[in-house]
C-alpha atoms as a PDB file:
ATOM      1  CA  UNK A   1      97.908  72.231 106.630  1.00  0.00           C
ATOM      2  CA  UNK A   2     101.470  73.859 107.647  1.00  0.00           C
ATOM      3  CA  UNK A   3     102.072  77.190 105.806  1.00  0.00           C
ATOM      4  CA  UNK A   4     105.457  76.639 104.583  1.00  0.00           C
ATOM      5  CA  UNK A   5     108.384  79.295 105.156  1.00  0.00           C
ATOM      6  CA  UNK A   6     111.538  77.164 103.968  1.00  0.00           C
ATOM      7  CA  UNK A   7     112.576  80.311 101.932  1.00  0.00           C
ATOM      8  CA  UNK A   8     112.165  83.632 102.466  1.00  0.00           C
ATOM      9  CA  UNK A   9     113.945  86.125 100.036  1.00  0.00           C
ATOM     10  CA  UNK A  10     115.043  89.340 100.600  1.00  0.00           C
ATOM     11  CA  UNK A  11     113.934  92.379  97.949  1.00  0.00           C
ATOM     12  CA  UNK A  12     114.892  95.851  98.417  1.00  0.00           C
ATOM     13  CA  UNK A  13     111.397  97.912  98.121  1.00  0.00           C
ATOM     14  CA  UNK A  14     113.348 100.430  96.201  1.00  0.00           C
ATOM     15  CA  UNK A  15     113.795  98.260  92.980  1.00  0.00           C
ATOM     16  CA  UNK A  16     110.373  98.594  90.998  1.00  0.00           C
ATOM     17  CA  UNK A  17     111.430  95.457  88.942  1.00  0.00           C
ATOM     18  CA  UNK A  18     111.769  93.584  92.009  1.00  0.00           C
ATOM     19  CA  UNK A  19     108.267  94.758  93.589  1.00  0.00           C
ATOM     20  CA  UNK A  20     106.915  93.068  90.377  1.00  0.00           C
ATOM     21  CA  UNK A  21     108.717  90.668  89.140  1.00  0.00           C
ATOM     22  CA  UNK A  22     110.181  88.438  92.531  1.00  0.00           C
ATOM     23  CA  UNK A  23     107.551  86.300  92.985  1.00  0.00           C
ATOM     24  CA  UNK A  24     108.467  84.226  89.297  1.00  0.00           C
ATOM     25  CA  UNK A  25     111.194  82.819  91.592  1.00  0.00           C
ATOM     26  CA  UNK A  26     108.331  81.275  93.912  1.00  0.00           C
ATOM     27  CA  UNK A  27     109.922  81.196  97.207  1.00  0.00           C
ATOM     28  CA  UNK A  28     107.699  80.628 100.076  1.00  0.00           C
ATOM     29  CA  UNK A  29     107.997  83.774 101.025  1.00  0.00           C
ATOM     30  CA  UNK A  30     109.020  87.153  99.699  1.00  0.00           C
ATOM     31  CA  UNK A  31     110.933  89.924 102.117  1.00  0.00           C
ATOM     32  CA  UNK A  32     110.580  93.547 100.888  1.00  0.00           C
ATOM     33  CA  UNK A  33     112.938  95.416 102.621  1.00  0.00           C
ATOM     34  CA  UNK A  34     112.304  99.183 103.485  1.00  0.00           C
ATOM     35  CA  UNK A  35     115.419  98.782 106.148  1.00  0.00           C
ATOM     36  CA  UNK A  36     119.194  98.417 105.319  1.00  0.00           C
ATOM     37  CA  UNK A  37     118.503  98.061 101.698  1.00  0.00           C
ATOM     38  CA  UNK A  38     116.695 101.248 101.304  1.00  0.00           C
ATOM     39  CA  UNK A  39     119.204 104.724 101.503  1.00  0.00           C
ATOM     40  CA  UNK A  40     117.827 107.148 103.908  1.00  0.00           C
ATOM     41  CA  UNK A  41     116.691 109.790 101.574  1.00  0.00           C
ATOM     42  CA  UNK A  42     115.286 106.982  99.418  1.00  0.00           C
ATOM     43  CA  UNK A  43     112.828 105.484 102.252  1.00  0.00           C
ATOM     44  CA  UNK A  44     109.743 107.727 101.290  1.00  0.00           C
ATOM     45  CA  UNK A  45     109.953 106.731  97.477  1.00  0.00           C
ATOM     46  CA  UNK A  46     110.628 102.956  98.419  1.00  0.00           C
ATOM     47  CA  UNK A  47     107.670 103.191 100.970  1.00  0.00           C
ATOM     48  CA  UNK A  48     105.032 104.779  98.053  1.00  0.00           C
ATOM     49  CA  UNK A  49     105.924 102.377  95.734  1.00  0.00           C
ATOM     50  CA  UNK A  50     105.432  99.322  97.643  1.00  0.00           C
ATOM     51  CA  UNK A  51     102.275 100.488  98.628  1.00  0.00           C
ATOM     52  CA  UNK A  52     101.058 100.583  94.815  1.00  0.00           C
ATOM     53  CA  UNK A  53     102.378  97.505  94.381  1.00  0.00           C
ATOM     54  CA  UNK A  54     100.668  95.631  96.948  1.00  0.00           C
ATOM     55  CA  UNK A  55      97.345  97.332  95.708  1.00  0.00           C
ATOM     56  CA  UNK A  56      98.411  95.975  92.235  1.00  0.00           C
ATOM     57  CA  UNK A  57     100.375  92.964  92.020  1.00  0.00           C
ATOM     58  CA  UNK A  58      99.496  89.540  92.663  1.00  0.00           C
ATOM     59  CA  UNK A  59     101.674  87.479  94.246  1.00  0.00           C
ATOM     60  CA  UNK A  60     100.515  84.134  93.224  1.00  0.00           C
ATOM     61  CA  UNK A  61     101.157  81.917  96.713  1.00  0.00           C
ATOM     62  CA  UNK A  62     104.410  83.828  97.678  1.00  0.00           C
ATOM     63  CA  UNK A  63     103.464  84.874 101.619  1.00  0.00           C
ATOM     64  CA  UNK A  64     104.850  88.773 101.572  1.00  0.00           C
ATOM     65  CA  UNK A  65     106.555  90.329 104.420  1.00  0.00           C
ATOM     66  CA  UNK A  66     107.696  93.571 104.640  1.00  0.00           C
ATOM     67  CA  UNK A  67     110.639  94.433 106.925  1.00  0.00           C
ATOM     68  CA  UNK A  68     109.616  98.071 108.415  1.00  0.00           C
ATOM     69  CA  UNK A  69     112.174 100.214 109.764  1.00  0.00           C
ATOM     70  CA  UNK A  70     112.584 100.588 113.241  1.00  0.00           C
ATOM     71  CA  UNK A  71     109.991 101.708 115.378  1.00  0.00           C
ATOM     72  CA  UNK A  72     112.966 103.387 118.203  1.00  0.00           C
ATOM     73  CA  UNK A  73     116.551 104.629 118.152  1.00  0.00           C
ATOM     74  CA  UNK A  74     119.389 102.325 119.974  1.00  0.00           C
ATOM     75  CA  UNK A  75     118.867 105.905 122.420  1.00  0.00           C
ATOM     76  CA  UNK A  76     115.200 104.671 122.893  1.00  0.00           C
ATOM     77  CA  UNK A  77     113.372 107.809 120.749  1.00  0.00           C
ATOM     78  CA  UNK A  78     111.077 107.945 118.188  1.00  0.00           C
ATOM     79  CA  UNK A  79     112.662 106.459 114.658  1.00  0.00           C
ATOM     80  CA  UNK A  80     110.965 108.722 111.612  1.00  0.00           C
ATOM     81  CA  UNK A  81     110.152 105.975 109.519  1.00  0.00           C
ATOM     82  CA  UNK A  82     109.016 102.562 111.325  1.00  0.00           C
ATOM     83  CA  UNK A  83     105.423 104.037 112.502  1.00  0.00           C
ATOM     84  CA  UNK A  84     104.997 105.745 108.911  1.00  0.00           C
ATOM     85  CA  UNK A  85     105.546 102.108 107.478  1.00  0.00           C
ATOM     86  CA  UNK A  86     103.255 100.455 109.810  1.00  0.00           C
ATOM     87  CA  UNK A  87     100.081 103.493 108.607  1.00  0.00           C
ATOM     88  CA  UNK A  88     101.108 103.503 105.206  1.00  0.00           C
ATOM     89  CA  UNK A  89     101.603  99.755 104.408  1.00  0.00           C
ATOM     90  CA  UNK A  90      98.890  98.268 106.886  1.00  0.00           C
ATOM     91  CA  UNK A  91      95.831  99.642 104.707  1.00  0.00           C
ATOM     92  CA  UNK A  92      97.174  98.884 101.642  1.00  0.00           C
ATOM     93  CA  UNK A  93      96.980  95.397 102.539  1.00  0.00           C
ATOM     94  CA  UNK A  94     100.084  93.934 104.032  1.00  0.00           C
ATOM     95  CA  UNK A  95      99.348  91.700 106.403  1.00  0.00           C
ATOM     96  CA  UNK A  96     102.830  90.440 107.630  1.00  0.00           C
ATOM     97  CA  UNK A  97     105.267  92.571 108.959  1.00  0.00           C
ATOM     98  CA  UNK A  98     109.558  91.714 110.457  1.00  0.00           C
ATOM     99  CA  UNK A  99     109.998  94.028 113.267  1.00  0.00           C
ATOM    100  CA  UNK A 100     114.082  94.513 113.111  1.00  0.00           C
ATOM    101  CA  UNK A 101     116.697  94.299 115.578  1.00  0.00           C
ATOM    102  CA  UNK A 102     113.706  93.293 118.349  1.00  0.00           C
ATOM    103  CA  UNK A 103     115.481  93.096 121.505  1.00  0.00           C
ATOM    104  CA  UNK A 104     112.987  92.848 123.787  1.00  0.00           C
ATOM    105  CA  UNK A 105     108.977  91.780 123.929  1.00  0.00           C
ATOM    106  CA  UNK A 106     108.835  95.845 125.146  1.00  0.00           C
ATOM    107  CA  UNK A 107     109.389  96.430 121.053  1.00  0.00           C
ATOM    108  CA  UNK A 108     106.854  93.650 119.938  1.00  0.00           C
ATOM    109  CA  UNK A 109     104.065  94.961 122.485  1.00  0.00           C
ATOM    110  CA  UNK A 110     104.597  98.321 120.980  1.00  0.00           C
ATOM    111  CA  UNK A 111     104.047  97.402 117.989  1.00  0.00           C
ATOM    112  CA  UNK A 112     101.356  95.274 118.766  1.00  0.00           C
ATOM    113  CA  UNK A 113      99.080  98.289 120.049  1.00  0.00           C
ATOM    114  CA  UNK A 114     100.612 100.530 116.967  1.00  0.00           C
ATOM    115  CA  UNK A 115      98.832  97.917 114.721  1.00  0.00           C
ATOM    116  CA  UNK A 116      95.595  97.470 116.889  1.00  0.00           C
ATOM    117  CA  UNK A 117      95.610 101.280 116.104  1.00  0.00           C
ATOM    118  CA  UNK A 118      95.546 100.951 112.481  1.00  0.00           C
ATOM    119  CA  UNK A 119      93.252  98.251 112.330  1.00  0.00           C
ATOM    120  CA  UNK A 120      90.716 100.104 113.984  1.00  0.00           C
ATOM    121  CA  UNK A 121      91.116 103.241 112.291  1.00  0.00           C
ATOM    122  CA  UNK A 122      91.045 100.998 108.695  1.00  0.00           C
ATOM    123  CA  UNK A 123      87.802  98.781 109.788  1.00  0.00           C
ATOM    124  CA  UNK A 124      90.279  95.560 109.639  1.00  0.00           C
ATOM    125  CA  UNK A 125      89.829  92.939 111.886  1.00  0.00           C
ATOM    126  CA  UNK A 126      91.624  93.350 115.191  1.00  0.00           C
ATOM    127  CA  UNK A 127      95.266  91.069 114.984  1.00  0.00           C
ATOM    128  CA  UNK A 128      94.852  90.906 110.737  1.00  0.00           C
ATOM    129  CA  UNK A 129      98.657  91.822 110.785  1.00  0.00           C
ATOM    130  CA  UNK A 130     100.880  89.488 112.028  1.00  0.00           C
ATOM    131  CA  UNK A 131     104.470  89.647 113.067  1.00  0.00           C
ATOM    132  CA  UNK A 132     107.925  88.337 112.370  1.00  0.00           C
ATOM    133  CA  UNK A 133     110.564  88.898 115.279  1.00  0.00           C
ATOM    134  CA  UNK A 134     114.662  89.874 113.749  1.00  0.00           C
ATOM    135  CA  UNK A 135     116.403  88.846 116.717  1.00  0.00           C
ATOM    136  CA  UNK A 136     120.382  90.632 115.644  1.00  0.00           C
ATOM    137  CA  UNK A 137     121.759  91.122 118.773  1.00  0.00           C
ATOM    138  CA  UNK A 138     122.896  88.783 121.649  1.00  0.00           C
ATOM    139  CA  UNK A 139     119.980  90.709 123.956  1.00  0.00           C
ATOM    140  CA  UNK A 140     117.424  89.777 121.512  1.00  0.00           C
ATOM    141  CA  UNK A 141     118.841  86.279 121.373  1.00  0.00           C
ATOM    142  CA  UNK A 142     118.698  85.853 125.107  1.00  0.00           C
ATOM    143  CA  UNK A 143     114.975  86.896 125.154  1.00  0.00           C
ATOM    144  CA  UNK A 144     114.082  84.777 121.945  1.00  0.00           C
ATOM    145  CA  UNK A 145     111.375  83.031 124.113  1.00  0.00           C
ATOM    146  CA  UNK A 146     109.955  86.060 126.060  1.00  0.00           C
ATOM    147  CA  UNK A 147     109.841  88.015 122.619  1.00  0.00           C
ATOM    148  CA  UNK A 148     108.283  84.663 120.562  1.00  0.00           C
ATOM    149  CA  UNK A 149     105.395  84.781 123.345  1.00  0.00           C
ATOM    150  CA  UNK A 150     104.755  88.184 123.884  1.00  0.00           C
ATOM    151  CA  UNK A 151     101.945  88.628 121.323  1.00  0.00           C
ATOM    152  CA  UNK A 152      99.525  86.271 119.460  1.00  0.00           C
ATOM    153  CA  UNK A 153     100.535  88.110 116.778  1.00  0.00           C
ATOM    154  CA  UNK A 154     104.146  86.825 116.675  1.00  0.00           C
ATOM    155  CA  UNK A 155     104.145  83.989 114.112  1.00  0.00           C
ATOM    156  CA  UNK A 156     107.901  83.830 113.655  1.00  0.00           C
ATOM    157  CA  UNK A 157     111.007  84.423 114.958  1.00  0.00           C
ATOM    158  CA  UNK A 158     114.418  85.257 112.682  1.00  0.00           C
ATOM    159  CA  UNK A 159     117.889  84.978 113.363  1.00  0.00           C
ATOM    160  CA  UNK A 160     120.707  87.885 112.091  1.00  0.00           C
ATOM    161  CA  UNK A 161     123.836  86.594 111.952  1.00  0.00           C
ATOM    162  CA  UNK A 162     125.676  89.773 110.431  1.00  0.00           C
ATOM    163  CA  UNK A 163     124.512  91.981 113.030  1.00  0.00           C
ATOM    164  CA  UNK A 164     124.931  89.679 115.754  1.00  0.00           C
ATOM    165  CA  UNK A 165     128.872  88.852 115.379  1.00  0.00           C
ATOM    166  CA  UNK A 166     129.003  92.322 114.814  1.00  0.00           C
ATOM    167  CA  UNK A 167     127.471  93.524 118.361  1.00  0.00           C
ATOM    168  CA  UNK A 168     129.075  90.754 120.036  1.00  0.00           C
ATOM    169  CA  UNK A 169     132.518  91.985 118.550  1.00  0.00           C
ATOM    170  CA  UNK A 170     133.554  88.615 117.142  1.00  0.00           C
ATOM    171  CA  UNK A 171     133.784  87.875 112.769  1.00  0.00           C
ATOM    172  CA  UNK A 172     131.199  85.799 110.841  1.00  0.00           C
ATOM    173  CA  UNK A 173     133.161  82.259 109.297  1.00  0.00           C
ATOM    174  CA  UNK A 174     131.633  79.933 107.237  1.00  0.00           C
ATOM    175  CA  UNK A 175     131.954  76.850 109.404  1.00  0.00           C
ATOM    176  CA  UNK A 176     129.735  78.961 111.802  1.00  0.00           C
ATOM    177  CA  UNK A 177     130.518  78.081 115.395  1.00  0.00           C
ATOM    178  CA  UNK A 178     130.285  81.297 116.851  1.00  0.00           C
ATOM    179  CA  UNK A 179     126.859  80.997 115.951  1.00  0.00           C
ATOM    180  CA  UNK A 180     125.665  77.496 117.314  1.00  0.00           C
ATOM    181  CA  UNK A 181     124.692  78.547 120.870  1.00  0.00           C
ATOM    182  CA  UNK A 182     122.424  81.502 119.340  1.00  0.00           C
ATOM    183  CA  UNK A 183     120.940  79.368 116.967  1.00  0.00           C
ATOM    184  CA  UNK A 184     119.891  76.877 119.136  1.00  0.00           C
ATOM    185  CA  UNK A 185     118.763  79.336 121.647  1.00  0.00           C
ATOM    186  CA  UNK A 186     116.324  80.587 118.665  1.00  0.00           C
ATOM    187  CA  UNK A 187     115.111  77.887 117.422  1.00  0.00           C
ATOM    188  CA  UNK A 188     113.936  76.234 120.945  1.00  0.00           C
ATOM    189  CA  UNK A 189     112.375  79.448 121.698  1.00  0.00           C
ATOM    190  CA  UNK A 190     109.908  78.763 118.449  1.00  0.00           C
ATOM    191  CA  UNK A 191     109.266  75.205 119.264  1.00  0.00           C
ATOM    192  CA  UNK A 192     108.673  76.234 122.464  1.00  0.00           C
ATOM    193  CA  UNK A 193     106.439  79.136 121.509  1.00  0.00           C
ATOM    194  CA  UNK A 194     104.951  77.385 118.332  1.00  0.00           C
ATOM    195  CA  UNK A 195     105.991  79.894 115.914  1.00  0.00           C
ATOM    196  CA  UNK A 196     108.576  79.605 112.879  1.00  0.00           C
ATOM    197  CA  UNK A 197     112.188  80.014 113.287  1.00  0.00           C
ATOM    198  CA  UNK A 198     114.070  81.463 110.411  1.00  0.00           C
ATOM    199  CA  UNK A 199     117.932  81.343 109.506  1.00  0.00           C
ATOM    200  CA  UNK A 200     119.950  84.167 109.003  1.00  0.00           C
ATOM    201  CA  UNK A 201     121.374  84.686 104.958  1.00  0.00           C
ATOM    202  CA  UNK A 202     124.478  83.671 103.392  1.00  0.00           C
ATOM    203  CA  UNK A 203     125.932  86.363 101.863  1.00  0.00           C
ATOM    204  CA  UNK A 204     128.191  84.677  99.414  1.00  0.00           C
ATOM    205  CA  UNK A 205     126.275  83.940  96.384  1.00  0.00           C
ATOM    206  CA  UNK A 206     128.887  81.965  94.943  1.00  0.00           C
ATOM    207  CA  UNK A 207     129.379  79.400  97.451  1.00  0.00           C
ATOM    208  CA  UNK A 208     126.147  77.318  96.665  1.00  0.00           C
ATOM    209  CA  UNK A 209     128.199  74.123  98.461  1.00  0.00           C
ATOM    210  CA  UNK A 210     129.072  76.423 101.461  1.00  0.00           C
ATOM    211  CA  UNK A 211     125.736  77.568 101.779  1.00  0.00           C
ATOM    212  CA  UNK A 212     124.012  74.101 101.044  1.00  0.00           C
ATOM    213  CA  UNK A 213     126.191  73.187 104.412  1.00  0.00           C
ATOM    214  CA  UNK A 214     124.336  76.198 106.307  1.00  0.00           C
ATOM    215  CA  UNK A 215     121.089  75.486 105.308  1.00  0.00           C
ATOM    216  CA  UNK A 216     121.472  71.597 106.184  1.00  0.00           C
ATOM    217  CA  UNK A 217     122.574  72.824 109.528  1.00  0.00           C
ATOM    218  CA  UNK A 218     120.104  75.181 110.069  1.00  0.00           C
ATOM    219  CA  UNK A 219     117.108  72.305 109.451  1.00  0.00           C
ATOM    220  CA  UNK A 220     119.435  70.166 111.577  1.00  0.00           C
ATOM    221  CA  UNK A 221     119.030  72.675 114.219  1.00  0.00           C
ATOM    222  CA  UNK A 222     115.239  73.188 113.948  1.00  0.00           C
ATOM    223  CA  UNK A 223     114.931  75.804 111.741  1.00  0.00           C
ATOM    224  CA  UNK A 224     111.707  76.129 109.299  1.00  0.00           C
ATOM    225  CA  UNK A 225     113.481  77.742 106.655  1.00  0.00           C
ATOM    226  CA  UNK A 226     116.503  80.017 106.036  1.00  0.00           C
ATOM    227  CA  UNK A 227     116.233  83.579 104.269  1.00  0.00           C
ATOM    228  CA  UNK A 228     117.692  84.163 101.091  1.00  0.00           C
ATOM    229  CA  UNK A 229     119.637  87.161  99.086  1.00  0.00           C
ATOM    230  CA  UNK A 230     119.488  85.211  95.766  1.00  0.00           C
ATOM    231  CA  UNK A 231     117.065  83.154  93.377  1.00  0.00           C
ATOM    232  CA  UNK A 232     119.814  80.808  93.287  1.00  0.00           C
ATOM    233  CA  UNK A 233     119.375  79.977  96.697  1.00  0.00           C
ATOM    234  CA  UNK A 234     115.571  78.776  96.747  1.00  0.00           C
ATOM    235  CA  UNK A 235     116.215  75.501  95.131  1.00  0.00           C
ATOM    236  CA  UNK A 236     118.737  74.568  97.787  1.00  0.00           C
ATOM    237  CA  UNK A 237     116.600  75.368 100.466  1.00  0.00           C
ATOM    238  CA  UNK A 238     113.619  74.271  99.406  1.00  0.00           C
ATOM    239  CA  UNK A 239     115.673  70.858  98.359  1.00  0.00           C
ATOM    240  CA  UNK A 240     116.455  70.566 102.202  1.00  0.00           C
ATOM    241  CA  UNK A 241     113.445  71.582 103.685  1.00  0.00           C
ATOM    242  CA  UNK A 242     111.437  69.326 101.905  1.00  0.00           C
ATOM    243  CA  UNK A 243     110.722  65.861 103.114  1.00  0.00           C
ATOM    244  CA  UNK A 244     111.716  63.368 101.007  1.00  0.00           C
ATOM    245  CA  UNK A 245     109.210  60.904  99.310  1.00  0.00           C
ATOM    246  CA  UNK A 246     110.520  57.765 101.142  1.00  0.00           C
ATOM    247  CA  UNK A 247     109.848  59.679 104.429  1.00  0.00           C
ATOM    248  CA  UNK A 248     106.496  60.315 103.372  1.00  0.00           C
ATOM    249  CA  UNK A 249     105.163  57.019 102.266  1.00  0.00           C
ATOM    250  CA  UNK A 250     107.195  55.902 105.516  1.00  0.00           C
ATOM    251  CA  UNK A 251     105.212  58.439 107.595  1.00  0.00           C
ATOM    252  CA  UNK A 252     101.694  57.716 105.928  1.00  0.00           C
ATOM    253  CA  UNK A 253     102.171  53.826 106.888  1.00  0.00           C
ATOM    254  CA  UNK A 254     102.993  55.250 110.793  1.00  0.00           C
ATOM    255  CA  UNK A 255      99.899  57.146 110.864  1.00  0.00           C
ATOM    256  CA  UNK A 256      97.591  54.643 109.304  1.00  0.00           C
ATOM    257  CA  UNK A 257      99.177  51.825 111.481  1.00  0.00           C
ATOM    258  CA  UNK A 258      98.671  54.079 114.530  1.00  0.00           C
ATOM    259  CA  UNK A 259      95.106  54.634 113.604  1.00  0.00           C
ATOM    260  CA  UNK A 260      93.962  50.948 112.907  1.00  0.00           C
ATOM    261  CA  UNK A 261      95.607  50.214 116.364  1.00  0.00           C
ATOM    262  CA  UNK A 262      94.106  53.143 118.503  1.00  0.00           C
ATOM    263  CA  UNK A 263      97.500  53.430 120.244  1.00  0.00           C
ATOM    264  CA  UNK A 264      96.481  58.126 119.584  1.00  0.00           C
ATOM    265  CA  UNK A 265      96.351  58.433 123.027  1.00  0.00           C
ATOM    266  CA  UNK A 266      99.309  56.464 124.434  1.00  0.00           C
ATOM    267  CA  UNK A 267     101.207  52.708 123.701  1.00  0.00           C
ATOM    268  CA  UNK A 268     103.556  51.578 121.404  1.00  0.00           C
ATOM    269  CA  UNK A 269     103.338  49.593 118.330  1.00  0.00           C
ATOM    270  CA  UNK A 270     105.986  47.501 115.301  1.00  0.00           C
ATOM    271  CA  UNK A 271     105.758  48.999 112.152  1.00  0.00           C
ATOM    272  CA  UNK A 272     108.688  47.405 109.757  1.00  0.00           C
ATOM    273  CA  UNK A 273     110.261  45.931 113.061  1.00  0.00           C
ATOM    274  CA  UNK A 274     110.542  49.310 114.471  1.00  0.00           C
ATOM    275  CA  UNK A 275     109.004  50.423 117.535  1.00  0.00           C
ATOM    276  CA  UNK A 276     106.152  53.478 117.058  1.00  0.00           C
ATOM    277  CA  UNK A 277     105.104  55.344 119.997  1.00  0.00           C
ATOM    278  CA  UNK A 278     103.326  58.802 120.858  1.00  0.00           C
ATOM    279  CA  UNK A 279     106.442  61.087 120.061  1.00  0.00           C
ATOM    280  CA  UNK A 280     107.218  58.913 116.103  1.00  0.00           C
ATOM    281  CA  UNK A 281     103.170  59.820 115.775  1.00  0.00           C
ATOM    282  CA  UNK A 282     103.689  63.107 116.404  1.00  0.00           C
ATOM    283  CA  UNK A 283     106.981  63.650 113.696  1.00  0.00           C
ATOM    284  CA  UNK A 284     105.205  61.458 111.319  1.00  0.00           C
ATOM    285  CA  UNK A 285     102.295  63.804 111.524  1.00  0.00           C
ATOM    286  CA  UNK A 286     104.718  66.945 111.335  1.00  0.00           C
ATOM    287  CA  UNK A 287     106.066  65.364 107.869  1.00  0.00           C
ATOM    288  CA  UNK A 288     102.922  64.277 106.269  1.00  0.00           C
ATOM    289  CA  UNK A 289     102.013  68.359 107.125  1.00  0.00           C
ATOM    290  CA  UNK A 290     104.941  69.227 105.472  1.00  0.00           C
ATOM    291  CA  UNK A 291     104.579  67.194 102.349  1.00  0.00           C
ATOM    292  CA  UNK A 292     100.783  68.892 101.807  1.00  0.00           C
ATOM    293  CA  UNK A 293     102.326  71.690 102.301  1.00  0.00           C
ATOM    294  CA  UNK A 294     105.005  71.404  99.890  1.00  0.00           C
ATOM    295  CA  UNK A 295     102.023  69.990  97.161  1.00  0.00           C
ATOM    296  CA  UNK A 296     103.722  66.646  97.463  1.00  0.00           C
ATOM    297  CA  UNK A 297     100.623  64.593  98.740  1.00  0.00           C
ATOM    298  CA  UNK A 298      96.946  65.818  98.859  1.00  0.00           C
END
């Protein structure tokens, strides 16, 4: 069965009563930030007290990632706090990880090896911790593909939209077109590497109709889910992202007709008039997966 990441919401690790309290909004997943959110001379205290709380809180079926901070400098040195997030967080239990502003499959094989390094030194299973990609740059868009398959570790790749028009020198709008070429670039990348592609946020809150748009466009696109900055936005998504019951039943008679007709392998077949071959098999299967996932169907 698919693991589902239609939502993924963003939580500073700063906030205690979000460490504790985020995961009554069930969203598929749960993003605690120790990056942008976090002030600089707050990143220690933010760091200690997610560690407690992933020692102490359960979660329920939220999947939680934890978005270190950067393991380099844009000058290529050292950063002070991405490897002490990666030996702090790792034994305590996290087991997913969003590398940001990745720009190359140079900063996912590095920290690759930093985590086969902590696993070892912890007694946990070599490639436990897996990895989420931030690609924020137009660099890290063009190597979307190298970076999705440079590590078995690399389960999903996300798209930044606020950092990207930024670097690229160009302003975010809502109707989103100076985004189209990256976000198809992204999400062929994770079909082509089998791994997840996420959508950037929207940042206006209010705009539930402007962001329902987005989100629609981002599934449109590909995409296996789209993060969020607000509860409000989980419905929405997970509204979209979520195949319908018509498709379903509609999906379940493909795949039984398929079955009783052998036609696995190769052929074509009518089901309600319409033709069924290999390729309607294979997106019937993909929303049948879904469904389970989403509780709809055993």
């Amino acid at each position: 069965m698919k693991r589902l990441r239609r939502t993924m919401l963003f939580a500073p690790a700063s906030n205690p009563k979000l460490l504790f309290n985020t995961s009554i909004f069930k969203p598929d997943c749960i993003l605690f930030d120790l990056e942008d959110a976090v002030k600089y001379d707050e990143k220690e205290a933010a760091r200690d007290l997610l560690v407690e709380a992933l020692k102490a809180v359960d979660f329920g079926n939220c999947e939680i990632f934890v978005r270190i901070n950067p393991l380099r400098t844009p000058f290529g040195e050292k950063a002070p706090f991405g490897e002490l997030d990666v030996k702090a967080l790792v034994p305590a239990g996290l087991t997913r990880m969003r590398l940001p502003m990745c720009e190359k499959p140079e900063h996912i094989v590095e920290l690759d090896q930093l985590l086969s390094e902590v696993e070892k030194e912890n007694n946990i299973e070599a490639g436990t911790v897996k990895i989420q990609a931030s690609l924020e740059t137009p660099l890290g868009v063009m190597n979307a593909l190298a970076i999705a398959q440079s590590s078995d570790r690399v389960v999903s790749i996300s798209f930044g939209a606020e950092d990207f028009t930024r670097t690229l020198g160009t302003d975010r709008t809502k109707a989103g077109t100076e985004l189209f070429y990256a976000r198809s670039q992204v999400s062929m990348a994770a079909s082509i590497a089998k791994v997840d592609a996420i959508d950037t946020v929207w940042s206006d809150v209010s705009d539930i109709e402007g962001f329902r748009k987005e989100a629609e466009s981002a599934k449109n696109l590909g995409f296996a889910g789209k993060s969020c900055i607000h509860p409000s936005q989980i419905k929405v998504v997970h509204n979209i992202f979520t195949p319908s019951m018509e498709d379903v039943n509609k999906s379940i008679e493909i795949l039984e007709a398929a079955k009783s007709a052998n036609i696995e392998s190769g052929g074509v077949i009518t089901v309600n008039g319409k033709m069924v071959d290999i390729p309607v098999i294979a997106k019937a299967e993909r929303v049948v997966s879904l469904a389970k996932g989403a509780g709809l169907i055993k």
